[in-house]
PDB file of N, CA and C in Angstrom:
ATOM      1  N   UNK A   1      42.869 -46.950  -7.491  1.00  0.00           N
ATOM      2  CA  UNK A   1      42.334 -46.067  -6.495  1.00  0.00           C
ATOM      3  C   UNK A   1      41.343 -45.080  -7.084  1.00  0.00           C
ATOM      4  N   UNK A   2      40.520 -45.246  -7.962  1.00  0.00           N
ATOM      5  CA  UNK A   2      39.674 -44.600  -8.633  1.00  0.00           C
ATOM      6  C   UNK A   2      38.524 -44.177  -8.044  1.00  0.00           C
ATOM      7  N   UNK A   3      38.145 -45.467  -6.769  1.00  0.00           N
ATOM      8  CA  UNK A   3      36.798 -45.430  -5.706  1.00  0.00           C
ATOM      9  C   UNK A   3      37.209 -44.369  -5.026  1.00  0.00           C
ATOM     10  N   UNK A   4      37.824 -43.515  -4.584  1.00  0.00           N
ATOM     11  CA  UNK A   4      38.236 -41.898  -4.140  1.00  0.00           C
ATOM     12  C   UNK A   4      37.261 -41.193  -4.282  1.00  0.00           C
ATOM     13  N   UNK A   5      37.748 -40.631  -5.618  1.00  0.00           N
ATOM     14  CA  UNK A   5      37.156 -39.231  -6.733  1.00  0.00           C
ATOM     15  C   UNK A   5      35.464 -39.931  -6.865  1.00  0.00           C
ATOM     16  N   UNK A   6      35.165 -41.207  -6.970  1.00  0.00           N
ATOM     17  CA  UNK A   6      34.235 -41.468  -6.915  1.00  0.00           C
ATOM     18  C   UNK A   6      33.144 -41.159  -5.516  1.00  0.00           C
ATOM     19  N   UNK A   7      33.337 -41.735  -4.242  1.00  0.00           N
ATOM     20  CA  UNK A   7      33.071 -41.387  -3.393  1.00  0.00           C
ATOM     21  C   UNK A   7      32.777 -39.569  -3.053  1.00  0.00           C
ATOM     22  N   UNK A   8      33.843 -38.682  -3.354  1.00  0.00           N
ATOM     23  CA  UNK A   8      33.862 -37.189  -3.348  1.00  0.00           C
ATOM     24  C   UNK A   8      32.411 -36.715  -4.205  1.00  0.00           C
ATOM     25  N   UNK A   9      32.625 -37.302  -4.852  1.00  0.00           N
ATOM     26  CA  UNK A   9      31.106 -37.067  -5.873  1.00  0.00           C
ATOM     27  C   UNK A   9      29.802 -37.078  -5.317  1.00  0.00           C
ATOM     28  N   UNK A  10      30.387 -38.414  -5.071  1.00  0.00           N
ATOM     29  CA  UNK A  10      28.553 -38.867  -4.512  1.00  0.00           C
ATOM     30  C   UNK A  10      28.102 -37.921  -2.957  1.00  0.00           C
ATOM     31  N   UNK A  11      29.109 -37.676  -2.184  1.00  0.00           N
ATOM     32  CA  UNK A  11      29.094 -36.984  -1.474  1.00  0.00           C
ATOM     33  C   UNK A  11      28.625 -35.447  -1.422  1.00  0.00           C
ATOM     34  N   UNK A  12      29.548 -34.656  -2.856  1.00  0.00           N
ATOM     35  CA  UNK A  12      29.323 -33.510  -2.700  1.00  0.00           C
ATOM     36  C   UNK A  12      27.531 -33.330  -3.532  1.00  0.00           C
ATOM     37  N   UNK A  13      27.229 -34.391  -4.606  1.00  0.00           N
ATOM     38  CA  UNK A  13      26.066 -34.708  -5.171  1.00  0.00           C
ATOM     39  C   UNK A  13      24.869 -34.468  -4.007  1.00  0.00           C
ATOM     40  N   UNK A  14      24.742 -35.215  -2.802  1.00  0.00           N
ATOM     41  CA  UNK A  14      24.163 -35.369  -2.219  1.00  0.00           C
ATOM     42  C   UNK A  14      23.531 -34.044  -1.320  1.00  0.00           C
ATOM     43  N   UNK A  15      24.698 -33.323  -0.855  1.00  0.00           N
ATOM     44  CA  UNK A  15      23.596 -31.711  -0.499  1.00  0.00           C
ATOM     45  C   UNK A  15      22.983 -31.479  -1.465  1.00  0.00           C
ATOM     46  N   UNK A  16      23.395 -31.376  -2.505  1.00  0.00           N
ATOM     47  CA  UNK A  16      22.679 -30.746  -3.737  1.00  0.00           C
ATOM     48  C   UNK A  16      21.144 -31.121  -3.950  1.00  0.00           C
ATOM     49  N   UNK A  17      21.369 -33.051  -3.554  1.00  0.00           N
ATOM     50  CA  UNK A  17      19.888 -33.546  -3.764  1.00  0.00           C
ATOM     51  C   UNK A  17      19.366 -32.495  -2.883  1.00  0.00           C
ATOM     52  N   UNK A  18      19.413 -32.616  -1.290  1.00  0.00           N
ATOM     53  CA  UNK A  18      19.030 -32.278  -0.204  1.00  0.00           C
ATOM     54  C   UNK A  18      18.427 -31.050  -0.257  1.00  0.00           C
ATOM     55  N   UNK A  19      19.119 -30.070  -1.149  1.00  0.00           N
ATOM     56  CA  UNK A  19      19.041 -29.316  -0.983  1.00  0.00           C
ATOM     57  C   UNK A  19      17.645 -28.475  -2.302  1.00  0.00           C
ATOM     58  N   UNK A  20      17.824 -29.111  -2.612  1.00  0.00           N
ATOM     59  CA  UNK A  20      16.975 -29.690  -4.057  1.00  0.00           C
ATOM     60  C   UNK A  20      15.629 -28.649  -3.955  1.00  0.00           C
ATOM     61  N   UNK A  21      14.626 -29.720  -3.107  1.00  0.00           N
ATOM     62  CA  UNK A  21      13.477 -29.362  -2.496  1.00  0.00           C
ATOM     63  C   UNK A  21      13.535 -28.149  -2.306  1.00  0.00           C
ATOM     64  N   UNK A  22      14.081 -27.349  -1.155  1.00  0.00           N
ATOM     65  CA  UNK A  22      13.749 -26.009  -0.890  1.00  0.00           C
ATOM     66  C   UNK A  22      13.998 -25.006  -2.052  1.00  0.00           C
ATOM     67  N   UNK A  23      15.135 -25.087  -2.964  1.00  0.00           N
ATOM     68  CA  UNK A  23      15.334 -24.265  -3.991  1.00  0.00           C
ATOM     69  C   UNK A  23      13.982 -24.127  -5.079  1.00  0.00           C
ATOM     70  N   UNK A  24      12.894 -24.996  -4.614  1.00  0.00           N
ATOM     71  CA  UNK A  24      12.140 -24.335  -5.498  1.00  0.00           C
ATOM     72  C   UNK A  24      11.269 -23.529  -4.812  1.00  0.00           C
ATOM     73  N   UNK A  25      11.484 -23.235  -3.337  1.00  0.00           N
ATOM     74  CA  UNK A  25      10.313 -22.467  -2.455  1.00  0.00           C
ATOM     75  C   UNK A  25      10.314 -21.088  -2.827  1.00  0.00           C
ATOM     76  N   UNK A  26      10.464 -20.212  -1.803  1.00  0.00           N
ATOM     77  CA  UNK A  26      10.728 -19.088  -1.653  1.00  0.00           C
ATOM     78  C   UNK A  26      11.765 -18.536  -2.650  1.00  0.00           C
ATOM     79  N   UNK A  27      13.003 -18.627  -2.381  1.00  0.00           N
ATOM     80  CA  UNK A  27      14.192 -18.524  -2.536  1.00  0.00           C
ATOM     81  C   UNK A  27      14.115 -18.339  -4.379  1.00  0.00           C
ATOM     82  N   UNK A  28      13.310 -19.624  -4.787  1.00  0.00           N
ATOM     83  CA  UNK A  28      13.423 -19.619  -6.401  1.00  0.00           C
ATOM     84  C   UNK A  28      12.252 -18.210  -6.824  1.00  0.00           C
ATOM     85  N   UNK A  29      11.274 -18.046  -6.222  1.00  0.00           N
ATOM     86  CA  UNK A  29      10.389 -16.533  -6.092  1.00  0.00           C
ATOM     87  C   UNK A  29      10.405 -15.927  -5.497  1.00  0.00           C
ATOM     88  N   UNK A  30      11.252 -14.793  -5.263  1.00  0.00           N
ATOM     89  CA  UNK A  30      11.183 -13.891  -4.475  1.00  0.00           C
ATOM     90  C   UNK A  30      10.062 -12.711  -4.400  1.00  0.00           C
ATOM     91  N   UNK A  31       9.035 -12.710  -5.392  1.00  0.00           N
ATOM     92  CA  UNK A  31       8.320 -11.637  -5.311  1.00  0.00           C
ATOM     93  C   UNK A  31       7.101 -12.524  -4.637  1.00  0.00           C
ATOM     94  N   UNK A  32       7.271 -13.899  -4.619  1.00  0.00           N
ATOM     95  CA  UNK A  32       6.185 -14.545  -4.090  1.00  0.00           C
ATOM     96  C   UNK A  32       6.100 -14.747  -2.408  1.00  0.00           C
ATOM     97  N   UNK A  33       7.489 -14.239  -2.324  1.00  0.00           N
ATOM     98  CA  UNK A  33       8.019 -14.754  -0.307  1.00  0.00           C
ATOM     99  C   UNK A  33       6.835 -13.160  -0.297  1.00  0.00           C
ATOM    100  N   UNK A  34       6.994 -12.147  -0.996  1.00  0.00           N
ATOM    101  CA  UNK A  34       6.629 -10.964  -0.599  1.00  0.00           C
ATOM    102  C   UNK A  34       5.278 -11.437  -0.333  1.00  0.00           C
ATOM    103  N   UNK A  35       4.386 -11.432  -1.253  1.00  0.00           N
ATOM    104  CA  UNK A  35       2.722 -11.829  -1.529  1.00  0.00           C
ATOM    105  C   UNK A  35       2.459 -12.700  -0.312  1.00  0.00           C
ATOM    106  N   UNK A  36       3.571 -13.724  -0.107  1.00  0.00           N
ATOM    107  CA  UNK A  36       2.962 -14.613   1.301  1.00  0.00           C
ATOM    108  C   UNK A  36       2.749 -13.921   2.705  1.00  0.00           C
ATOM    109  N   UNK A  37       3.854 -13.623   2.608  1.00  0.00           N
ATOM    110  CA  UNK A  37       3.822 -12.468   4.210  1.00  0.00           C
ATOM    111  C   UNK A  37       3.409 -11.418   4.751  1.00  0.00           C
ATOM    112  N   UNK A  38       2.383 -10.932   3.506  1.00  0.00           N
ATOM    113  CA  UNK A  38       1.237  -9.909   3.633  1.00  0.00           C
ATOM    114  C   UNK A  38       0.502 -10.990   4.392  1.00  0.00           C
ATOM    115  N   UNK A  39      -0.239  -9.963   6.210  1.00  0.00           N
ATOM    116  CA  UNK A  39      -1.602 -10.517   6.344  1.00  0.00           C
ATOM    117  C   UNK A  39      -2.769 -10.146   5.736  1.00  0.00           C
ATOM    118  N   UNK A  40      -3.935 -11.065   5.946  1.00  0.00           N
ATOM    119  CA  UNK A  40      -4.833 -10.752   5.506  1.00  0.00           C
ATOM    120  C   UNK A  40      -5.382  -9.814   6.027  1.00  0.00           C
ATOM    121  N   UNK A  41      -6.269  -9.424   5.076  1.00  0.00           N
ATOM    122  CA  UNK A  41      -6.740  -7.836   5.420  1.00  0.00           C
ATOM    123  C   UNK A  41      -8.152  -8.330   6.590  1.00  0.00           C
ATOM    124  N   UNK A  42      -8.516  -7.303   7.505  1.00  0.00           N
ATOM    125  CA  UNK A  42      -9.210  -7.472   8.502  1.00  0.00           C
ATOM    126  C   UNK A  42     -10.740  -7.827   7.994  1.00  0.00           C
ATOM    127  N   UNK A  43     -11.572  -8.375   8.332  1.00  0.00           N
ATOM    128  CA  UNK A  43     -12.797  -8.317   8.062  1.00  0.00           C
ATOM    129  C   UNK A  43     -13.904  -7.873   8.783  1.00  0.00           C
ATOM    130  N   UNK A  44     -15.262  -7.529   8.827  1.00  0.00           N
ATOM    131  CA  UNK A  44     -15.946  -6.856   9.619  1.00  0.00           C
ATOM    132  C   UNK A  44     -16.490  -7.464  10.862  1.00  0.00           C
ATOM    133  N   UNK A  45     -16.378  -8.912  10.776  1.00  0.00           N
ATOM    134  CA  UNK A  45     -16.298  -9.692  12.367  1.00  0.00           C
ATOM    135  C   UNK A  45     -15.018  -9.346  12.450  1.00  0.00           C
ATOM    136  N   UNK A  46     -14.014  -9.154  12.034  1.00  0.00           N
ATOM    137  CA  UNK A  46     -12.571  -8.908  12.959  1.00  0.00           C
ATOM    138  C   UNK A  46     -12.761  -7.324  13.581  1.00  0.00           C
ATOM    139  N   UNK A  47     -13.232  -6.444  12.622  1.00  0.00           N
ATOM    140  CA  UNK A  47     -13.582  -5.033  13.795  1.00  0.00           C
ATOM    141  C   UNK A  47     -14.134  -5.325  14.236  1.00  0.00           C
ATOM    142  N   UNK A  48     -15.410  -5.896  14.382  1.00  0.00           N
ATOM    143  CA  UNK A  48     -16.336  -5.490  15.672  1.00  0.00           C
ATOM    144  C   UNK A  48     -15.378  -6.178  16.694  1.00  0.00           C
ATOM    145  N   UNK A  49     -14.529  -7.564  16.584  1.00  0.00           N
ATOM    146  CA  UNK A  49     -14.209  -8.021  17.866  1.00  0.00           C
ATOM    147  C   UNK A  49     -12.856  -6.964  18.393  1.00  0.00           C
ATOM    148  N   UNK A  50     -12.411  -6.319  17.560  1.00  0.00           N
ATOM    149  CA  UNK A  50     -11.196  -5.276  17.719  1.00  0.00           C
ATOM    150  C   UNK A  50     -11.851  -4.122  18.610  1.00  0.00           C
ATOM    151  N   UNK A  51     -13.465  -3.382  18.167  1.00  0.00           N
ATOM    152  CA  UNK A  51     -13.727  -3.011  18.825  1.00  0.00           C
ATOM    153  C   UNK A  51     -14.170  -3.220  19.858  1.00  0.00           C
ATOM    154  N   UNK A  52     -14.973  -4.533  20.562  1.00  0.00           N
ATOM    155  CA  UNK A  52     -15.007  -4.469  21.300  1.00  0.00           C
ATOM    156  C   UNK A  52     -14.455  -5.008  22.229  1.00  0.00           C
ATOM    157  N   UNK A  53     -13.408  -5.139  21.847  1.00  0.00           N
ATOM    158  CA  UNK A  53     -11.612  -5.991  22.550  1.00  0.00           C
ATOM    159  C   UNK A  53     -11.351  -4.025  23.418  1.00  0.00           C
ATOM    160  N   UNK A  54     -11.642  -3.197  22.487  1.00  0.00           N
ATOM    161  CA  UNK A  54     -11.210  -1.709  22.618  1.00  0.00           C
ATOM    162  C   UNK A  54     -11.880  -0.769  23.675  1.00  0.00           C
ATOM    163  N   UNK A  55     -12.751  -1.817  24.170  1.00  0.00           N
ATOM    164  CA  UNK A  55     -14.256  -1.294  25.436  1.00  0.00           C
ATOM    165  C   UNK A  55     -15.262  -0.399  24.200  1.00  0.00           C
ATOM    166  N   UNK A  56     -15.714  -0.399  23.353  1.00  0.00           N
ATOM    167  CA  UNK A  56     -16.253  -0.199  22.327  1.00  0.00           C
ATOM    168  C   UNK A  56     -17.789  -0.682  22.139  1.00  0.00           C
ATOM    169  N   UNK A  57     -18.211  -0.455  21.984  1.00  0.00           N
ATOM    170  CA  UNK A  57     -20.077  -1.011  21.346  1.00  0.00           C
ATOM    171  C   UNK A  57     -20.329   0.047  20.396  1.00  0.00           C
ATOM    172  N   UNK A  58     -19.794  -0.582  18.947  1.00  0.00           N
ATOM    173  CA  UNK A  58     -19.758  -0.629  17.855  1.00  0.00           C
ATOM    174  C   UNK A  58     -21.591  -0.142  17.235  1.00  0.00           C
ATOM    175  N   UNK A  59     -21.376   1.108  16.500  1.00  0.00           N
ATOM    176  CA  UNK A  59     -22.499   1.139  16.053  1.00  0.00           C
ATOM    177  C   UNK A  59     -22.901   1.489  14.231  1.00  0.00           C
ATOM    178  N   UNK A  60     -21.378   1.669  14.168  1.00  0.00           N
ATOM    179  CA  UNK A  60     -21.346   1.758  12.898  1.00  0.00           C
ATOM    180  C   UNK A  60     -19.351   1.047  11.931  1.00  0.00           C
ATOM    181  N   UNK A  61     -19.833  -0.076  11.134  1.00  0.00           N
ATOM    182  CA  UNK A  61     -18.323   0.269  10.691  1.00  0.00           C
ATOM    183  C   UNK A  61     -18.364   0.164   9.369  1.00  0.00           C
ATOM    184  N   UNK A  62     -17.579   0.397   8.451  1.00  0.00           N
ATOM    185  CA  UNK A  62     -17.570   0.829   7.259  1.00  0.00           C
ATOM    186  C   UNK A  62     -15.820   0.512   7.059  1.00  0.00           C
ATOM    187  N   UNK A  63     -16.063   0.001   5.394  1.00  0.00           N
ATOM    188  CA  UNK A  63     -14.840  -0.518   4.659  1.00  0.00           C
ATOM    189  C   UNK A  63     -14.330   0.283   3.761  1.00  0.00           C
ATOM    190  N   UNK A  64     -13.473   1.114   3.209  1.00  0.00           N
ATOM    191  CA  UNK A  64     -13.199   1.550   2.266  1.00  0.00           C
ATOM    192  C   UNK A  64     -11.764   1.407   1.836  1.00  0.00           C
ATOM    193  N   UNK A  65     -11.578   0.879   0.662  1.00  0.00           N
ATOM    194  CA  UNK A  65      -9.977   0.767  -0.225  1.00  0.00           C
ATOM    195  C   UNK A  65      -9.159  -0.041   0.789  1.00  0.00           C
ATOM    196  N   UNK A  66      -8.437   0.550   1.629  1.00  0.00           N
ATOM    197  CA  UNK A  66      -7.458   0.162   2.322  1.00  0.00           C
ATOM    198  C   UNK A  66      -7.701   0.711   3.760  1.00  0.00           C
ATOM    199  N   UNK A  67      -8.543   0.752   4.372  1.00  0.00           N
ATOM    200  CA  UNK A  67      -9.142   1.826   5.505  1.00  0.00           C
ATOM    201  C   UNK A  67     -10.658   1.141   5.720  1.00  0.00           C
ATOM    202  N   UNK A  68     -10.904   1.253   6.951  1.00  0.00           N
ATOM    203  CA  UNK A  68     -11.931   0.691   8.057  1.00  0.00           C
ATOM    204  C   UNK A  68     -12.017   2.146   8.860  1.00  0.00           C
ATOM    205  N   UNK A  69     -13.726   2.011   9.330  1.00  0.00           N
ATOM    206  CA  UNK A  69     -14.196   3.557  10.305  1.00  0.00           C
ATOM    207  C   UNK A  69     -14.808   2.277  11.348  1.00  0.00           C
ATOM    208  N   UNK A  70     -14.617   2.901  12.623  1.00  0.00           N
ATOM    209  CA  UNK A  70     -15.591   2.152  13.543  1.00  0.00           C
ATOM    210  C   UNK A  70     -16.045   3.294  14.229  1.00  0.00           C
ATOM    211  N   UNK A  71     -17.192   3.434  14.525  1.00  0.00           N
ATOM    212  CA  UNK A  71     -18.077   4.286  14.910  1.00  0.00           C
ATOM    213  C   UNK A  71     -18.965   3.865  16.389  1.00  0.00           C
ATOM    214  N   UNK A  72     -19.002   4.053  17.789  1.00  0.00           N
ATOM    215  CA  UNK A  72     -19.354   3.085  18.289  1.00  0.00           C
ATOM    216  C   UNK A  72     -19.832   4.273  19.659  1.00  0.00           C
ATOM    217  N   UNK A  73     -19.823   3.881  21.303  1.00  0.00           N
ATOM    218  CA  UNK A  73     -19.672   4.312  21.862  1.00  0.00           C
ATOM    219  C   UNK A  73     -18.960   3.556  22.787  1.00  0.00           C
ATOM    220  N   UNK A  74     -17.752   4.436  23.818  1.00  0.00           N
ATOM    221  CA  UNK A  74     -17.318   3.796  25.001  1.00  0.00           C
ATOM    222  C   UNK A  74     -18.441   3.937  26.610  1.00  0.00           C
ATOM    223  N   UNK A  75     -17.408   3.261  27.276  1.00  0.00           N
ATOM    224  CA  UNK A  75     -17.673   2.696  28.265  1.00  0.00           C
ATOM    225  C   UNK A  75     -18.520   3.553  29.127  1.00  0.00           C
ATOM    226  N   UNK A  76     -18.242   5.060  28.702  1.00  0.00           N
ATOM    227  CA  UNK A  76     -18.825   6.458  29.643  1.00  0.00           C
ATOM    228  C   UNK A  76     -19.750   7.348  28.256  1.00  0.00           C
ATOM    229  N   UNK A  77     -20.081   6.552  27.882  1.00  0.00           N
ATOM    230  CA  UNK A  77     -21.652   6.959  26.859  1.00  0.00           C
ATOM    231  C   UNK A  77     -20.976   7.861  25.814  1.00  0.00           C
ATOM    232  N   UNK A  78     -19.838   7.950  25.428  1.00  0.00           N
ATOM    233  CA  UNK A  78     -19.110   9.234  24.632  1.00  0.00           C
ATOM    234  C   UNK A  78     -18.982   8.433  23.010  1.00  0.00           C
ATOM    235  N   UNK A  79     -19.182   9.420  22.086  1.00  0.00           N
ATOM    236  CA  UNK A  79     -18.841   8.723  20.727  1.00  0.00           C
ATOM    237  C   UNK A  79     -17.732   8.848  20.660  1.00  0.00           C
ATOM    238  N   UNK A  80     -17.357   8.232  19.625  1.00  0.00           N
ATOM    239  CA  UNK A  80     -15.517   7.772  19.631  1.00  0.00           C
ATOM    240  C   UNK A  80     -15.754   7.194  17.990  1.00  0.00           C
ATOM    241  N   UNK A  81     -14.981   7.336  17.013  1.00  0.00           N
ATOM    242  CA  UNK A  81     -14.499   7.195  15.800  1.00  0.00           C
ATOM    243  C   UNK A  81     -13.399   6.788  15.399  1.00  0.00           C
ATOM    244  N   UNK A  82     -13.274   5.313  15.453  1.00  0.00           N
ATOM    245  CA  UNK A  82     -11.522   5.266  14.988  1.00  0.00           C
ATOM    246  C   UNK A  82     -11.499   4.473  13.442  1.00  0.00           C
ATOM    247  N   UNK A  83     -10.141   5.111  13.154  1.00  0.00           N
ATOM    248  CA  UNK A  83      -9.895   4.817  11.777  1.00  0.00           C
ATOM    249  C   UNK A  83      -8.384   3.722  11.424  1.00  0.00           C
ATOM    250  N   UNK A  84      -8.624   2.678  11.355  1.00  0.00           N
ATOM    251  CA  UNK A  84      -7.634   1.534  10.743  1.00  0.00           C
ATOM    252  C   UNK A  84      -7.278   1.399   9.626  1.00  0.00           C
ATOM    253  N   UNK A  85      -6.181   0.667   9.107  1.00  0.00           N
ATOM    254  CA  UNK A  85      -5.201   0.469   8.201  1.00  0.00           C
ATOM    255  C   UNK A  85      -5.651  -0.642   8.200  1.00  0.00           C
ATOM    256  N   UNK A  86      -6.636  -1.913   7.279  1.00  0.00           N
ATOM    257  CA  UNK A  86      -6.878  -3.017   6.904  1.00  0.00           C
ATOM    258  C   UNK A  86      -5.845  -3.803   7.021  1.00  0.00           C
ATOM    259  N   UNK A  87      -4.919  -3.441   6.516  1.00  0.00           N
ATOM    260  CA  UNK A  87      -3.587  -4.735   5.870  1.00  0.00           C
ATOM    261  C   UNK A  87      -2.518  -4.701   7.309  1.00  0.00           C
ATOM    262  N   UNK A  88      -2.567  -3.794   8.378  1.00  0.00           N
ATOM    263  CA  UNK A  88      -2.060  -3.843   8.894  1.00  0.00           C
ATOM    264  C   UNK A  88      -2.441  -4.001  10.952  1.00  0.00           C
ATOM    265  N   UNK A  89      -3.706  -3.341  10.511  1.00  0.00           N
ATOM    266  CA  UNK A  89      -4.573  -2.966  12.618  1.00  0.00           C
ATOM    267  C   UNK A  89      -3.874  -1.810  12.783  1.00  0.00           C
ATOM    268  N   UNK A  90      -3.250  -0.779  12.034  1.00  0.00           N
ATOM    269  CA  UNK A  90      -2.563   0.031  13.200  1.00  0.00           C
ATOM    270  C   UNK A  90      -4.032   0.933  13.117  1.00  0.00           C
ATOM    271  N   UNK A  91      -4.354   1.768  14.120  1.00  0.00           N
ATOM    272  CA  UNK A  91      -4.426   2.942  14.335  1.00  0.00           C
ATOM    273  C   UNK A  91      -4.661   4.247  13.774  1.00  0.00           C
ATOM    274  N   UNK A  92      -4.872   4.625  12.592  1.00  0.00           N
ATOM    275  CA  UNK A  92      -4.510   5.733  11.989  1.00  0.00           C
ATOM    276  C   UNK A  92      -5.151   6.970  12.811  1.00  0.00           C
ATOM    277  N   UNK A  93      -6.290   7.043  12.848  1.00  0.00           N
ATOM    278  CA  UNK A  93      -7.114   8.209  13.347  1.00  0.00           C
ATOM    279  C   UNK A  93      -7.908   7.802  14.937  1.00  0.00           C
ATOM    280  N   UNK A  94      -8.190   8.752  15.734  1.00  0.00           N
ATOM    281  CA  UNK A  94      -9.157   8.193  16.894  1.00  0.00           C
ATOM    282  C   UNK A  94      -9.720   9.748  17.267  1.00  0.00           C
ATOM    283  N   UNK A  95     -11.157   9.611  17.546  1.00  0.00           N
ATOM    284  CA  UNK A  95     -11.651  11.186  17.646  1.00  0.00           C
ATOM    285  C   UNK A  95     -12.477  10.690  18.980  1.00  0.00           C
ATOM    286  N   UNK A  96     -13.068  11.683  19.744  1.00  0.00           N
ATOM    287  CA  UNK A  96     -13.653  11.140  20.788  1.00  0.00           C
ATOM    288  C   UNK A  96     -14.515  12.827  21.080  1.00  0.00           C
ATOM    289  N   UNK A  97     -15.872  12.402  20.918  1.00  0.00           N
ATOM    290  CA  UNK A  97     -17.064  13.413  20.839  1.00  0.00           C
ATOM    291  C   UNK A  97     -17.864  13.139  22.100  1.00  0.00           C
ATOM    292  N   UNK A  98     -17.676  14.333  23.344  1.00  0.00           N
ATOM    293  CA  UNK A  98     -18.677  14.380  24.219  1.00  0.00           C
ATOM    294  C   UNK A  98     -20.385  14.295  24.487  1.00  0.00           C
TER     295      UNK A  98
END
């Protein structure tokens, strides 16, 4: 009755294959899951279409470090200045000049 202990083997062997593959993804780099799931940082066709997704006509934008200026006017002739977070779209600053 030796085909038993044999069978148990090949069995418990087999997740292991299965399982094989993914252990070298993520899981085996964890500082690399980090690096993946950063988006990419915005580019200056992505503001202008942000701004003018925003009712915006964009007249000036500018890149710096980690930070975007869009400079533009709205819909009722007023300047407006907003300031973004590249790595992320939020929001940081918004000024609005009569």
């Amino acid at each position: 009755m030796t085909i038993f202990p044999v069978r148990v083997a090949a069995i418990t062997v087999a997740p292991l294959l299965i399982a094989a593959p993914g252990a070298t993804g993520a899981a085996a780099h964890p500082n690399r899951t980090a690096q993946l799931a950063q988006p990419a940082p915005i580019t200056f066709a992505g503001l202008e279409r942000r701004a003018i997704a925003r009712g915006l006509r964009p007249t000036e934008l500018k890149i710096k470090a980690h930070t975007a200026k869009i400079e533009g006017r709205d819909s009722q002739g007023r300047e407006v200045e907003i300031r973004l977070d590249l790595r992320t779209g939020e929001v940081l600053h918004r000024e609005l000049d009569d």
